[in-house]
Protein backbone atom coordinates (compact mmCIF):
# COMPACT_ATOMS: atom_id res chain seq x y z
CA UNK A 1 -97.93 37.07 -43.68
CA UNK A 2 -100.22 38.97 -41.08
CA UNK A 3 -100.15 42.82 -41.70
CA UNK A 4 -98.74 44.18 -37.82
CA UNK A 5 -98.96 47.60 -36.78
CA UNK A 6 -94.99 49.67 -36.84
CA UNK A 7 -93.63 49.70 -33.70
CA UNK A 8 -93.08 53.57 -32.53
CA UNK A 9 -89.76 54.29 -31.56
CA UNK A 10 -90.11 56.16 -27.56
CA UNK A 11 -88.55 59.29 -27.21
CA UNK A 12 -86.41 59.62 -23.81
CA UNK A 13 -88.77 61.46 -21.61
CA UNK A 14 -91.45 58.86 -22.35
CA UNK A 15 -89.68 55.91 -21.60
CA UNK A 16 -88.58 57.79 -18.41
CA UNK A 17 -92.08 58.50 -18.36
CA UNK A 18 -93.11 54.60 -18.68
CA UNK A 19 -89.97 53.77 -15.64
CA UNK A 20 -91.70 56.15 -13.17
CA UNK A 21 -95.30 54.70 -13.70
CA UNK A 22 -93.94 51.31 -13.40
CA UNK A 23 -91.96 52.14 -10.12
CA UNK A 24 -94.57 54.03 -8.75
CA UNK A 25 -97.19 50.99 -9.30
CA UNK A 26 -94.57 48.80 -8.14
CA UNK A 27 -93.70 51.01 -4.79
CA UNK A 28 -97.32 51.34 -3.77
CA UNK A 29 -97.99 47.43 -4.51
CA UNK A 30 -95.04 46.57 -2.09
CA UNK A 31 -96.09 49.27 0.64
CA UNK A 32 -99.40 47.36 0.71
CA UNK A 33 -97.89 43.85 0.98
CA UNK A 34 -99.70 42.76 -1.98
CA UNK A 35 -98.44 40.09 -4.71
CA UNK A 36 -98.46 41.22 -8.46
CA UNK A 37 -101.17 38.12 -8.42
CA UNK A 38 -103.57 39.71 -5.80
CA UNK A 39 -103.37 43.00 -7.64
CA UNK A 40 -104.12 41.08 -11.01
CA UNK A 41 -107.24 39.47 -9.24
CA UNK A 42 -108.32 42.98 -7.32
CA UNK A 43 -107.64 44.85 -10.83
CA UNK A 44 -108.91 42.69 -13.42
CA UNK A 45 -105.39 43.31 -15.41
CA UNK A 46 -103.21 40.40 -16.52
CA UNK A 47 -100.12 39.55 -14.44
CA UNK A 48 -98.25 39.78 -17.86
CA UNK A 49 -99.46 43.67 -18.50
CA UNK A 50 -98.68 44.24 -14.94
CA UNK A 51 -95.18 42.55 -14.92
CA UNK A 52 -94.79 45.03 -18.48
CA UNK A 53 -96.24 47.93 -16.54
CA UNK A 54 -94.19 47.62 -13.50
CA UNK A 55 -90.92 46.88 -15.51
CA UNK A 56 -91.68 50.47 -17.75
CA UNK A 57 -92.86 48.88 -20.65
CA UNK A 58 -96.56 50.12 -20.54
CA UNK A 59 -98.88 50.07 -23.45
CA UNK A 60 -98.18 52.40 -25.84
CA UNK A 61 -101.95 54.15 -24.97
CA UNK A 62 -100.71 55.62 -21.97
CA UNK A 63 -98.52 58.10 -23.61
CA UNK A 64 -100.84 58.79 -26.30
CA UNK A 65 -103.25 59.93 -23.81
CA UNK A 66 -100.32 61.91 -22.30
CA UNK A 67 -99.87 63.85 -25.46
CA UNK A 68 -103.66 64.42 -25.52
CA UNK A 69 -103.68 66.05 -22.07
CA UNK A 70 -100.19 68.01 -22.93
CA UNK A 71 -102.27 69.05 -26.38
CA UNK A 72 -105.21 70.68 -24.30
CA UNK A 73 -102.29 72.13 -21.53
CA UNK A 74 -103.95 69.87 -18.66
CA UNK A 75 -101.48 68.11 -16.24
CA UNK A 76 -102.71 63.82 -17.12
CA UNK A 77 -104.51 63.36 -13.36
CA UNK A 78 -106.61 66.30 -14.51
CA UNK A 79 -107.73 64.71 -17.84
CA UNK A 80 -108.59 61.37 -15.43
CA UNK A 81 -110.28 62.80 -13.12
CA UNK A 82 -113.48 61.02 -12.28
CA UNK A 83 -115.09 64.55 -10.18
CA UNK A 84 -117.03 67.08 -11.04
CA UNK A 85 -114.70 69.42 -13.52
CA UNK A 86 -112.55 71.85 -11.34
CA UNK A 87 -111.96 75.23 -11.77
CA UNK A 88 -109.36 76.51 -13.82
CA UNK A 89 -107.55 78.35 -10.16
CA UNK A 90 -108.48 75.46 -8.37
CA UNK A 91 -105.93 73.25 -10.96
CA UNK A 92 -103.82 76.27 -10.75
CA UNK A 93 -103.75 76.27 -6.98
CA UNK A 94 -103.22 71.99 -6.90
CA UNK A 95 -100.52 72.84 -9.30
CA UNK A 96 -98.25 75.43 -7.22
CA UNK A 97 -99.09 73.06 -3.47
CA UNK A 98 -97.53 70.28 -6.05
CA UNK A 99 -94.28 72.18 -5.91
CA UNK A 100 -93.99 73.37 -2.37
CA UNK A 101 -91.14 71.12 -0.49
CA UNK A 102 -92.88 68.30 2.81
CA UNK A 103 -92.61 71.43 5.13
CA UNK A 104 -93.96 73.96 3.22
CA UNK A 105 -96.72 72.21 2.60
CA UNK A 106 -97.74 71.64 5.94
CA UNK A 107 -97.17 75.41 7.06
CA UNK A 108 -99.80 76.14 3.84
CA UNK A 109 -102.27 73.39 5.06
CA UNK A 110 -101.96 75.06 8.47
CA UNK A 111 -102.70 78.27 6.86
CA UNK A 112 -105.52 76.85 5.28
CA UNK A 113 -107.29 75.64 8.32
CA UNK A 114 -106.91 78.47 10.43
CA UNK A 115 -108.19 80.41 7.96
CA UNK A 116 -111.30 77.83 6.51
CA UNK A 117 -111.19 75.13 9.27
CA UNK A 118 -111.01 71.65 9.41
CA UNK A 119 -112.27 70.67 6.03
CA UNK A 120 -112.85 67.28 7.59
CA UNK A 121 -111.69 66.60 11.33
CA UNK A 122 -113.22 63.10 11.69
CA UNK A 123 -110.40 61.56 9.02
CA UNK A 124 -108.10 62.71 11.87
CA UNK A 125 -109.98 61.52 14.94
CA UNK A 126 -109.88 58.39 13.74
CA UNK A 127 -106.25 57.97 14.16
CA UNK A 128 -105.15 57.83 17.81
CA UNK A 129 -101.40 58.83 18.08
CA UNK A 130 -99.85 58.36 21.28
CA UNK A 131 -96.61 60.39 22.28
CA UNK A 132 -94.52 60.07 25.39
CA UNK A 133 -91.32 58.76 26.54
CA UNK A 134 -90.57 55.31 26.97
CA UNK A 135 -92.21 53.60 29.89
CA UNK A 136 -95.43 56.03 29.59
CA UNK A 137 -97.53 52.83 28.37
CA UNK A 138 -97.87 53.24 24.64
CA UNK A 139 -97.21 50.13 23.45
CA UNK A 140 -98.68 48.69 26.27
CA UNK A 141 -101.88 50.25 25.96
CA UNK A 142 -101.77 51.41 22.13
CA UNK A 143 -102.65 47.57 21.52
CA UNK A 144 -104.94 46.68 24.18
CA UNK A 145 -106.65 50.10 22.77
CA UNK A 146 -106.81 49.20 19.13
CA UNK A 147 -108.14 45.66 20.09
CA UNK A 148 -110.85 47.07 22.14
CA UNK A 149 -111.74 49.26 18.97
CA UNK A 150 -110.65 46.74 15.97
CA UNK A 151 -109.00 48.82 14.08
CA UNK A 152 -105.02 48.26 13.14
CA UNK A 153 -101.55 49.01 15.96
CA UNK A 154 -98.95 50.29 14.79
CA UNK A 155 -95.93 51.29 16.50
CA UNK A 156 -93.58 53.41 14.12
CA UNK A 157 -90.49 51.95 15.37
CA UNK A 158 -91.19 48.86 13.73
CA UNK A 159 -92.10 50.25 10.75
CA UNK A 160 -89.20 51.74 10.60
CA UNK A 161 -86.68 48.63 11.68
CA UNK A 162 -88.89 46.95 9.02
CA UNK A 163 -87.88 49.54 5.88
CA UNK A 164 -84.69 50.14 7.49
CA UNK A 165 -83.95 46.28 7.51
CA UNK A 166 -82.19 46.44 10.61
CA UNK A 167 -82.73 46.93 14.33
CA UNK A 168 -82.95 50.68 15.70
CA UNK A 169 -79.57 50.49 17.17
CA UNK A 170 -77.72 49.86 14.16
CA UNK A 171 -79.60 52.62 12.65
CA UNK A 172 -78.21 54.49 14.52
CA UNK A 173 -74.81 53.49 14.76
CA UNK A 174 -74.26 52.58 10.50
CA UNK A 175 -76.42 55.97 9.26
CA UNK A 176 -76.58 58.10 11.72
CA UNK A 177 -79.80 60.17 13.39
CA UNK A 178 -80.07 62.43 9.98
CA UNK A 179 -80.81 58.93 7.82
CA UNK A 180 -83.08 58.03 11.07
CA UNK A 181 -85.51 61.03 10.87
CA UNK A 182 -85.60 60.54 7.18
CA UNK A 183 -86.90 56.93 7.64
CA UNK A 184 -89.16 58.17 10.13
CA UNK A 185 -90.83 60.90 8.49
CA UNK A 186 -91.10 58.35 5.38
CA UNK A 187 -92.91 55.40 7.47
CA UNK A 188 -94.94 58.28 9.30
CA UNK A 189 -96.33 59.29 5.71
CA UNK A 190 -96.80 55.59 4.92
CA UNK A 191 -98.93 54.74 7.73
CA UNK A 192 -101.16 57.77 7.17
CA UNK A 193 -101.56 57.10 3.60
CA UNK A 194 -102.49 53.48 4.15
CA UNK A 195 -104.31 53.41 7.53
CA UNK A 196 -107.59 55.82 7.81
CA UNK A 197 -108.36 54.40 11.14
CA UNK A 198 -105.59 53.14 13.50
CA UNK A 199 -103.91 53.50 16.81
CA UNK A 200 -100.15 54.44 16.31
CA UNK A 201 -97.66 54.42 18.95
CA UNK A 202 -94.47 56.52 18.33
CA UNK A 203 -90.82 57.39 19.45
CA UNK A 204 -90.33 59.39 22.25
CA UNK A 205 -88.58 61.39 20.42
CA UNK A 206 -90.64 62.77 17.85
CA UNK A 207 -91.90 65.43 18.98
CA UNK A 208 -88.55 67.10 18.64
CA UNK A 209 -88.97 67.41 14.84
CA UNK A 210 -91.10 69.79 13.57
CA UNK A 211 -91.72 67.93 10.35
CA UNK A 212 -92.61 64.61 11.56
CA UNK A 213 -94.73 66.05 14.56
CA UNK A 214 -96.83 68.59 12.30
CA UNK A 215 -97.74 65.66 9.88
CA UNK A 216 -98.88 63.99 13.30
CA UNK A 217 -100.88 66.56 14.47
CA UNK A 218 -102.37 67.47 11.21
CA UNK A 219 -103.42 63.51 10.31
CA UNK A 220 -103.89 62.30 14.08
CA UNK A 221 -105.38 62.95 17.15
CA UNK A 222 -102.65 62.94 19.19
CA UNK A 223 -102.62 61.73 23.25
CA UNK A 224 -99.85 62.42 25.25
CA UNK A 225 -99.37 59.57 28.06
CA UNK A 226 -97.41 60.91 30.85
CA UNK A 227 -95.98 59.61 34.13
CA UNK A 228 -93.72 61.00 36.78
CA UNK A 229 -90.05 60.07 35.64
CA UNK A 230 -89.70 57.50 38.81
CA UNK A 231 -92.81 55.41 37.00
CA UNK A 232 -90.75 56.07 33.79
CA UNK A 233 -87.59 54.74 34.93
CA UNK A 234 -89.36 51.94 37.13
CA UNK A 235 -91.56 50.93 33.71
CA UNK A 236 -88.10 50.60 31.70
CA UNK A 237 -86.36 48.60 34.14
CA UNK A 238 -89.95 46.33 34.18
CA UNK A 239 -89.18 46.05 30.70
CA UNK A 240 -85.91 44.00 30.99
CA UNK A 241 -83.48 47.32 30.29
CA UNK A 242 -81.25 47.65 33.38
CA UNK A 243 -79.44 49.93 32.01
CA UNK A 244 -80.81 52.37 33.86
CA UNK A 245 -79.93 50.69 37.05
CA UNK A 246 -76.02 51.95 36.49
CA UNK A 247 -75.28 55.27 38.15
CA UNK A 248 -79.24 55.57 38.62
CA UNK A 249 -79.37 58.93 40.13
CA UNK A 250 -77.10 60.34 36.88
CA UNK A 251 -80.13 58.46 34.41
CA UNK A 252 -83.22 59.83 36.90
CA UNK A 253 -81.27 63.51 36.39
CA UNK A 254 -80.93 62.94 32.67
CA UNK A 255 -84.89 61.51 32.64
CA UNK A 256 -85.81 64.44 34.17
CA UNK A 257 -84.07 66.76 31.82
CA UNK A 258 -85.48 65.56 28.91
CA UNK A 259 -88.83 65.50 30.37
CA UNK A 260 -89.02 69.37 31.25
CA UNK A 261 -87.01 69.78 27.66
CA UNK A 262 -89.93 68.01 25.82
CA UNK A 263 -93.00 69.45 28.29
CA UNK A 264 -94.26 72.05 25.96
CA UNK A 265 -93.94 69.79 22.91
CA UNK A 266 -95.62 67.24 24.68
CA UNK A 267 -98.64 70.07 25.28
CA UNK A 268 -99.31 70.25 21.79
CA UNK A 269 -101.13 67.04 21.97
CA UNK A 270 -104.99 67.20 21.89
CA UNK A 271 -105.29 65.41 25.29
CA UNK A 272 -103.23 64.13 27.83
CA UNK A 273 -103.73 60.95 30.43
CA UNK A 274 -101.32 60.66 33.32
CA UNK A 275 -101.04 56.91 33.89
CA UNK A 276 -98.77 57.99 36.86
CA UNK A 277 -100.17 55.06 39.87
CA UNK A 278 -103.03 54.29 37.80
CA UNK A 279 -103.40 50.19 36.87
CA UNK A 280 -103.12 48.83 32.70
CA UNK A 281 -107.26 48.59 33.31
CA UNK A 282 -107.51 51.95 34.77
CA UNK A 283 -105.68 53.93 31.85
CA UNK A 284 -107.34 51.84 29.29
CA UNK A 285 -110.70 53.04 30.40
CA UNK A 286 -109.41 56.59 30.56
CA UNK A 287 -108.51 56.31 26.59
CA UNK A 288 -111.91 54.70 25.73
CA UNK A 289 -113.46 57.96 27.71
CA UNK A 290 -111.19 59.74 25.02
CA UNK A 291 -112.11 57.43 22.12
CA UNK A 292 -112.91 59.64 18.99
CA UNK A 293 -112.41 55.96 16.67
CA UNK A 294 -115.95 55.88 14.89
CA UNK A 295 -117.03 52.99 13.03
């Protein structure tokens, strides 16, 4: 009878251990679009591992090279990494960022820059974000932008009807704005992880939290397309929407609220193009003048 090796019984913490390394393989996998058998192919790792990896049943090597890197008081990514050894402050430093909360960590990268600078400002040149209310041409001429310079459109609000599994509205109306910025601020995170060059189009309304729009600004070079609110409210009704078009002056006031509420968000942006009277053609050349996309 063939001699086999004792099976070690897993403590708790490692097979919670073993769950989270499986989900978070499985998460990313999904967020990419990509089938357990492209990763296999990509990876060189069995389907079978991976379907035991993903489902928290990793190999038993994993946590003994946990204990190794608990043994020697290192955090595991540290005992992986492929660099050049850090500093003992610097893995200090990673450490206490690790435990700030989404907004804290922004105000410290902020802090960071001003004090040191862009470490590298071309990673966020080469995402164009456009901002604006509806009917300022970002979707319009988001994609006829990111087909002039290949790289990948994405408007936000279908990424987030596409996580959310339902249409904005109903967003709206079965989880209320609170679960809305959450899904937001979760696709906008997605899109910058996954996308190093793109042209993203986003709400009109995200400027208004602080969160969302700091993460913009901080991964994006943002462009704010403006227009007087009659070309607004003419664009919308273009659009198919007539809403609008009931008790119009009440919806131009409204327009025009929001639009002098929003102005000095709106500022913030690292360039702005008034398409106000100015043709499709005549506004995409203006954002090709502004064109920071590198290949």
């Amino acid at each position: 009878m063939p001699h086999t090796q004792p099976r070690h019984p897993l403590h708790v913490s490692d097979e919670h251990y073993l769950q989270q390394l499986g989900s978070r393989v499985r998460d990313t996998r999904a967020r990419l679009h990509m089938s357990r058998k492209v990763l296999a192919a990509t990876s060189g790792v069995s389907e079978r591992y991976l379907a035991q990896l993903e489902g928290g049943h990793g190999n038993i090597s994993i946590l003994l090279l946990r204990q190794v890197a608990q043994a020697l008081s290192l955090a595991l990514p540290d005992l992986l990494r492929e660099e050049r050894e850090h500093s003992v402050k610097l893995i200090q430093l990673t450490r206490y960022l690790e435990k700030l909360s989404p907004r804290r960590l922004l105000q410290a990268r902020s802090i960071l820059v001003s004090a040191f600078g862009e470490l590298d400002p071309q990673q966020r040149r080469n995402r164009i974000a456009l901002i604006g209310l509806r009917g300022a041409g970002k979707s319009t001429l988001g994609k006829a932008l990111s087909e002039k310079l290949s790289v990948p459109f994405i408007e936000l609000d279908m990424e987030i009807e596409r996580e959310a599994g339902v249409p904005l509205s109903e967003i709206f109306s079965l989880y209320g704005q609170a679960a809305y910025r959450r899904l937001e601020l979760r696709c906008l995170e997605n899109v910058i992880e996954l996308h190093g060059q793109a042209v993203i189009a986003t709400g009109g309304s995200l400027v208004t939290e602080a969160e969302a729009f700091d993460l913009l600004r901080a991964s994006c070079f943002t462009i704010w397309l403006r227009a007087s609110s009659e070309e607004h409210m003419q664009r919308v009704i273009d659009q198919g929407d007539m809403r609008p078009m009931t008790g119009r002056e009440e919806s131009m006031s409204y327009l025009r609220q929001i639009l002098e509420e929003r102005d000095s968000l709106y500022r913030l942006a690292d360039a702005t193009l008034d398409t106000s009277g100015r043709t499709v053609l005549e506004s995409l050349s203006e954002l090709q003048k502004m064109n920071t996309i590198h290949g």
